[in-house]
N, C-alpha and C. Protein backbone atom coordinates (compact mmCIF):
# COMPACT_ATOMS: atom_id res chain seq x y z
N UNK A 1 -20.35 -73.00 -44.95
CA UNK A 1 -19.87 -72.89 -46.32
C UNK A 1 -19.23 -74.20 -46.73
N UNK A 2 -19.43 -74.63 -48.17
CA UNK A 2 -19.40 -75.89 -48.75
C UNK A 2 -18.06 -75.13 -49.48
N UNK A 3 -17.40 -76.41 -50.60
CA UNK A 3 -16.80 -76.49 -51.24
C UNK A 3 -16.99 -75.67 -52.44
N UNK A 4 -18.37 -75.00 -52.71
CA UNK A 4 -18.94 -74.58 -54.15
C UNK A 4 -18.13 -73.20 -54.20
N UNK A 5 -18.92 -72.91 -55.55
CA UNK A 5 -17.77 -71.92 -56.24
C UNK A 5 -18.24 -70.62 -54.72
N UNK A 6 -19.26 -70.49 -54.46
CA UNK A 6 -19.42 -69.07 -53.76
C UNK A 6 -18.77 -69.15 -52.81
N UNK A 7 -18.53 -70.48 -52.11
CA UNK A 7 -17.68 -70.97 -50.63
C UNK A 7 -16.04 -69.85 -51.75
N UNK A 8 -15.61 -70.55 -52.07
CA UNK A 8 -14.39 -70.28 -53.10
C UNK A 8 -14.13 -68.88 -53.15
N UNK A 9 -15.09 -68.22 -53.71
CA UNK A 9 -15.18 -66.83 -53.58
C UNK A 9 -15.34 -66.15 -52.73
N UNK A 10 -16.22 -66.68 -51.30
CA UNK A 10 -15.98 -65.75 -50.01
C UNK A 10 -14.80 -65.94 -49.31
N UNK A 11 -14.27 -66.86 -49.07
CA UNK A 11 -12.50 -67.22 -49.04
C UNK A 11 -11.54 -66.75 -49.74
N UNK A 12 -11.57 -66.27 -50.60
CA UNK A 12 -10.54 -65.22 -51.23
C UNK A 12 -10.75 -63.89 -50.81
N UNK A 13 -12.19 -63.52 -50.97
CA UNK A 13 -12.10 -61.91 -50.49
C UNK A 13 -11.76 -62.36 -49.06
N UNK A 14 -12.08 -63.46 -48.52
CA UNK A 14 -11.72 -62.80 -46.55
C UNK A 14 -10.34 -62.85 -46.60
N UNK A 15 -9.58 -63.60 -47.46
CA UNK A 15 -8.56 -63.32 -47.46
C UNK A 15 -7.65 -62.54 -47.62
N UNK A 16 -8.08 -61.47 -48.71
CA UNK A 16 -7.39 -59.91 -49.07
C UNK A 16 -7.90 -59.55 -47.84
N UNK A 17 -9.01 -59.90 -47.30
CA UNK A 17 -9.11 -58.56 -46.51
C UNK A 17 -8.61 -58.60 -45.34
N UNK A 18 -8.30 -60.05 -44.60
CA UNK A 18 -7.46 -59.90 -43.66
C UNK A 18 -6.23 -59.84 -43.67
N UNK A 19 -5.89 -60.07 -45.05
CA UNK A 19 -3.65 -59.60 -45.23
C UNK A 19 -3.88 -58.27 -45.54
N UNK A 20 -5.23 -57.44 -45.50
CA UNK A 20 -5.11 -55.81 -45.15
C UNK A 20 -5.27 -55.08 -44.05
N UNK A 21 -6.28 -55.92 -43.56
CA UNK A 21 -6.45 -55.54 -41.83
C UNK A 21 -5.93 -55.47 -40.87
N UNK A 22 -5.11 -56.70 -40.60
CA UNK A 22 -4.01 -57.46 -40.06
C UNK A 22 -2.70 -57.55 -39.91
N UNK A 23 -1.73 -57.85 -38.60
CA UNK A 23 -0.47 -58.00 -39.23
C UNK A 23 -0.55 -59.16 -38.38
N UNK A 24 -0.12 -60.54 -38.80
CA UNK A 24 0.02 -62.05 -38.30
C UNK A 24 1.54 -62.31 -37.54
N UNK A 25 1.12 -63.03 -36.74
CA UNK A 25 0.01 -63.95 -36.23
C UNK A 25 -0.99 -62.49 -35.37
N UNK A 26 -2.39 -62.92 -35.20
CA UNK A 26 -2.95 -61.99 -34.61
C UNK A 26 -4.32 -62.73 -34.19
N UNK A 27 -5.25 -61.59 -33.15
CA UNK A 27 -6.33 -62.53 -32.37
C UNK A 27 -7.42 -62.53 -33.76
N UNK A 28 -8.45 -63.69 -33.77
CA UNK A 28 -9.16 -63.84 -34.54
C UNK A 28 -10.52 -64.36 -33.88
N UNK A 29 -11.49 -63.80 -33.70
CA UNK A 29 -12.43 -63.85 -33.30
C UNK A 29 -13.83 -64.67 -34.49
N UNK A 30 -13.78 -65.65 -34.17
CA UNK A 30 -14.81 -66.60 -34.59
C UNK A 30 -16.53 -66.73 -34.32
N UNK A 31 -17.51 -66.44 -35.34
CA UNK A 31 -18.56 -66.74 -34.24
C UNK A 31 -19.17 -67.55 -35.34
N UNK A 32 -20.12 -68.95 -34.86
CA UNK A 32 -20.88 -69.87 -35.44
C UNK A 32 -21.91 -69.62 -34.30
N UNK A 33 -23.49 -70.09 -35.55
CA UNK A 33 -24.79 -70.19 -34.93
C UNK A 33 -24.88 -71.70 -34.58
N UNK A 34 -25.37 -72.34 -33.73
CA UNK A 34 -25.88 -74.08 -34.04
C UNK A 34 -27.04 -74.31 -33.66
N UNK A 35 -27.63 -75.41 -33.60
CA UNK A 35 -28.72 -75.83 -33.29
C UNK A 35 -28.39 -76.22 -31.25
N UNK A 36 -28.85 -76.03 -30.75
CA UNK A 36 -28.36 -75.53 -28.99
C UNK A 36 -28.39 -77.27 -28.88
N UNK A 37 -27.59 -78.26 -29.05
CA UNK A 37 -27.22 -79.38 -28.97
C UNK A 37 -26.07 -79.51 -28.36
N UNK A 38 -25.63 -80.11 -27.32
CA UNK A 38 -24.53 -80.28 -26.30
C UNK A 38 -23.61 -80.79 -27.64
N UNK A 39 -23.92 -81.90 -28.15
CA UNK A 39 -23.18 -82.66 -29.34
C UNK A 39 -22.28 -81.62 -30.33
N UNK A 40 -23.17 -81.19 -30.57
CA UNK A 40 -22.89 -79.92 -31.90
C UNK A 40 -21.74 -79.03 -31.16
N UNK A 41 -22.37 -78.50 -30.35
CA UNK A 41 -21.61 -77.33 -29.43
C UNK A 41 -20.03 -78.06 -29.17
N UNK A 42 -19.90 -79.15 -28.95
CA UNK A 42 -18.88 -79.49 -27.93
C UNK A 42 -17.84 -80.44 -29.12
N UNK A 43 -18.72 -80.23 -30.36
CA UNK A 43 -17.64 -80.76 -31.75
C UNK A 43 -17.14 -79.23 -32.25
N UNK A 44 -17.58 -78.00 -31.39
CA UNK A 44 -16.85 -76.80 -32.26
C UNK A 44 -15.76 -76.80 -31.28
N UNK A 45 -15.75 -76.71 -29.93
CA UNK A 45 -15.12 -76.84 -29.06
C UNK A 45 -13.63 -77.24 -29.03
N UNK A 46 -14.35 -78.80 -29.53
CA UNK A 46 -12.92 -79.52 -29.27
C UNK A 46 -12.46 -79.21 -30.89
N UNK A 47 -12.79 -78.67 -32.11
CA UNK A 47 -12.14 -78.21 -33.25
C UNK A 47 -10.81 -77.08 -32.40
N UNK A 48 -11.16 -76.42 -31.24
CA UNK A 48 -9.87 -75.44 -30.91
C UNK A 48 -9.89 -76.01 -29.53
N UNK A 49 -9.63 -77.22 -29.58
CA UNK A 49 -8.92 -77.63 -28.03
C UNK A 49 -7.33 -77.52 -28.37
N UNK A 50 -6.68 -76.97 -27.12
CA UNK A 50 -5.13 -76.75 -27.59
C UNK A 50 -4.87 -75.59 -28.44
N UNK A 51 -5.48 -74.79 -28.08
CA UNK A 51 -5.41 -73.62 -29.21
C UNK A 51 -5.37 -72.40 -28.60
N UNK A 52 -5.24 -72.49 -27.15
CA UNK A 52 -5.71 -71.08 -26.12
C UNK A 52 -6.61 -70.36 -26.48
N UNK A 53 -7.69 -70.78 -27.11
CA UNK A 53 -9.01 -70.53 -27.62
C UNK A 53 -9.40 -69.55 -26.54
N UNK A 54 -9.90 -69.12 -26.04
CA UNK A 54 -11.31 -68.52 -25.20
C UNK A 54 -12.88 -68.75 -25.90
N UNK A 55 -13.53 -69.65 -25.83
CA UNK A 55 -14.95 -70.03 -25.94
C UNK A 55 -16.13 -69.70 -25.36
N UNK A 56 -17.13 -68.62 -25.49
CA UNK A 56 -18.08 -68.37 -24.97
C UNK A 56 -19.11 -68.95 -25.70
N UNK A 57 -20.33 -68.81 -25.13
CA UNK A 57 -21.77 -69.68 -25.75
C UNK A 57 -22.86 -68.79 -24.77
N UNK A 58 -23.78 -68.76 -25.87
CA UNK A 58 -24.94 -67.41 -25.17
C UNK A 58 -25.87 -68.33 -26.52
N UNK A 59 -27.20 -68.95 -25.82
CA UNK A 59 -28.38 -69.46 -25.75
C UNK A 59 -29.32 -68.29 -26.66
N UNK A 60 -29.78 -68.51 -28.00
CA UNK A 60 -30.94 -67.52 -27.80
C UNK A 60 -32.04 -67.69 -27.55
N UNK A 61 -32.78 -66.61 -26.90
CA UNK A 61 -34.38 -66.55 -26.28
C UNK A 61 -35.06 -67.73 -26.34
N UNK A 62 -35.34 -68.27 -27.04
CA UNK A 62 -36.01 -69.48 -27.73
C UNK A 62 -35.55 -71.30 -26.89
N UNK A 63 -34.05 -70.36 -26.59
CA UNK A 63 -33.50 -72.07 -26.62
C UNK A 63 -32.77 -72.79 -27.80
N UNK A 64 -33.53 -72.32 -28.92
CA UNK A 64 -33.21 -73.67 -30.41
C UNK A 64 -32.24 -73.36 -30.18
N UNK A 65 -31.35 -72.14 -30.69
CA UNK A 65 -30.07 -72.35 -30.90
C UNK A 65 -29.01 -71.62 -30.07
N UNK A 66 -27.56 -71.73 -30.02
CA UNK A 66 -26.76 -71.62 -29.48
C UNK A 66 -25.62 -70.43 -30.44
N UNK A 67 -25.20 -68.86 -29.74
CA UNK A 67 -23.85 -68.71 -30.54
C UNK A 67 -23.09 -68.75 -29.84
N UNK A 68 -21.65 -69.70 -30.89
CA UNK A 68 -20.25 -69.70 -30.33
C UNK A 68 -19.30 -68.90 -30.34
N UNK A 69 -19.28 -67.86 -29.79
CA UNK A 69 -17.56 -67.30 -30.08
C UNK A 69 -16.41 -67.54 -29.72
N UNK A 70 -15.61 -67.74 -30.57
CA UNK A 70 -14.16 -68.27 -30.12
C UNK A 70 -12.94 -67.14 -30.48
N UNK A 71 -12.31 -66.82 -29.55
CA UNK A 71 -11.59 -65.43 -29.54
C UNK A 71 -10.09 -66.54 -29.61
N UNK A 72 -8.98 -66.15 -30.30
CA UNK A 72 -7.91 -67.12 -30.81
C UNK A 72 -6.90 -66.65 -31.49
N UNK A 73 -5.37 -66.85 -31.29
CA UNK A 73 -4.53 -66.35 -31.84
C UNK A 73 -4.34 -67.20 -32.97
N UNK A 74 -4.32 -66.66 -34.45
CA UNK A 74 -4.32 -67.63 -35.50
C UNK A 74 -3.05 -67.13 -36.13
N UNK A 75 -2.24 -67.77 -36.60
CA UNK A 75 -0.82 -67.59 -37.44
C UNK A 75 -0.84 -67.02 -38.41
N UNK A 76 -2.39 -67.13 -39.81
CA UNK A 76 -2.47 -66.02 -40.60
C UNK A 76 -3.68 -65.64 -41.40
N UNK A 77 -3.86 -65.35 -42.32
CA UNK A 77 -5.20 -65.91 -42.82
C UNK A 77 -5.46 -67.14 -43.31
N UNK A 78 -4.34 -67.64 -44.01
CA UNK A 78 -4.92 -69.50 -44.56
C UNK A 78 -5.14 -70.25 -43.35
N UNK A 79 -4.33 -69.96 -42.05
CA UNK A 79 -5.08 -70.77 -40.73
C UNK A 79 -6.17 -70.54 -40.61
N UNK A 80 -7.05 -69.14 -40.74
CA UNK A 80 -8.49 -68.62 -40.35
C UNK A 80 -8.74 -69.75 -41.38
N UNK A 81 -8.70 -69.52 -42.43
CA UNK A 81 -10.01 -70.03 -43.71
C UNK A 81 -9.85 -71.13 -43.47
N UNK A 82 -8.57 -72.30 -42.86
CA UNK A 82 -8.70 -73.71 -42.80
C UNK A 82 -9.65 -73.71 -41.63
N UNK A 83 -9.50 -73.37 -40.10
CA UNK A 83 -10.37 -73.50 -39.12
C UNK A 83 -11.94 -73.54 -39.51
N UNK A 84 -12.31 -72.01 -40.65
CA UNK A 84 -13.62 -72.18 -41.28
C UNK A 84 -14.02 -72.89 -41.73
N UNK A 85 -13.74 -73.70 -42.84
CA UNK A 85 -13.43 -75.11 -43.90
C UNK A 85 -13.91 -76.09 -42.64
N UNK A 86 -12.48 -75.88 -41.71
CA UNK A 86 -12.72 -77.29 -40.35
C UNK A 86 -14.15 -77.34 -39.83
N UNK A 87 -14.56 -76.25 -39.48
CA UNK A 87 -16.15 -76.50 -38.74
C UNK A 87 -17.13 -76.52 -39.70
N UNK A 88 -16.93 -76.06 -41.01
CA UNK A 88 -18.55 -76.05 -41.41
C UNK A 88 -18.21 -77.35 -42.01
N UNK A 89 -17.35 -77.81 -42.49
CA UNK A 89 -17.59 -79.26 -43.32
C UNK A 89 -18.15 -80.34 -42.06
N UNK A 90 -17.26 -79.63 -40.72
CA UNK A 90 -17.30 -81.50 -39.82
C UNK A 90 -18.56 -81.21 -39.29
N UNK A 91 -18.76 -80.35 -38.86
CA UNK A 91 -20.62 -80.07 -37.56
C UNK A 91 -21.77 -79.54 -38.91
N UNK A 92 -22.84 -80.39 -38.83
CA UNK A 92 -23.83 -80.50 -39.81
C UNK A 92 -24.73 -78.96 -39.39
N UNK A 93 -25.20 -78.49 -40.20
CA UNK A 93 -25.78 -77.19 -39.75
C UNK A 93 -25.54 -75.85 -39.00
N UNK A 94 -24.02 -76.02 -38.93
CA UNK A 94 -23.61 -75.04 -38.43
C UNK A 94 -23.76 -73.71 -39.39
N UNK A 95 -23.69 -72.66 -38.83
CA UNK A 95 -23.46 -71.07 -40.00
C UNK A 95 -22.53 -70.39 -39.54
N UNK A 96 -22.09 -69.61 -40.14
CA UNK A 96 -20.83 -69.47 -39.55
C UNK A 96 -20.62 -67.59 -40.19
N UNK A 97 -20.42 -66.92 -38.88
CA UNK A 97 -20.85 -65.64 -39.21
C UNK A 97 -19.19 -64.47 -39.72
């Protein structure tokens, strides 16, 4: 997700919906698709180095691509939506589920 108005708009609803779901700080479970590139993979990585992250990575069938999940205690929802913001702007082709 880019800067555009729909980026804008899915960031507000995730946001009601996790100051309803939620009580903060709490675990936040992350998952991005990539292209199965050591490079790619290891720029989501170090986005939660220092973060007591837990990082898994599972290959699909194919090989092409790679999903990341990152399981993480985040402080609230504007930390979630900045971390989101953080990976899709810096790693080119990432998606972010």
């Amino acid at each position: 997700m880019s800067d555009t108005p729909n980026a804008e708009e899915f960031y507000k609803k995730l946001k009601v919906q996790l100051e309803e779901t939620n009580s903060w700080p709490s675990e936040y479970l992350y998952k991005f698709i990539v292209l199965s590139e050591e490079v790619k993979i290891k720029q989501i990585e170090d986005l939660f180095d220092n973060t007591g992250a837990v990082i898994n990575t599972t290959e699909s069938k194919n090989g092409k691509y790679t999903s990341v999940s990152i399981n993480v205690v985040m402080e609230d929802p504007d930390a979630v939506i900045e971390m989101y913001i953080e990976v899709t702007t810096n790693i080119e082709g990432v998606i972010s589920l």
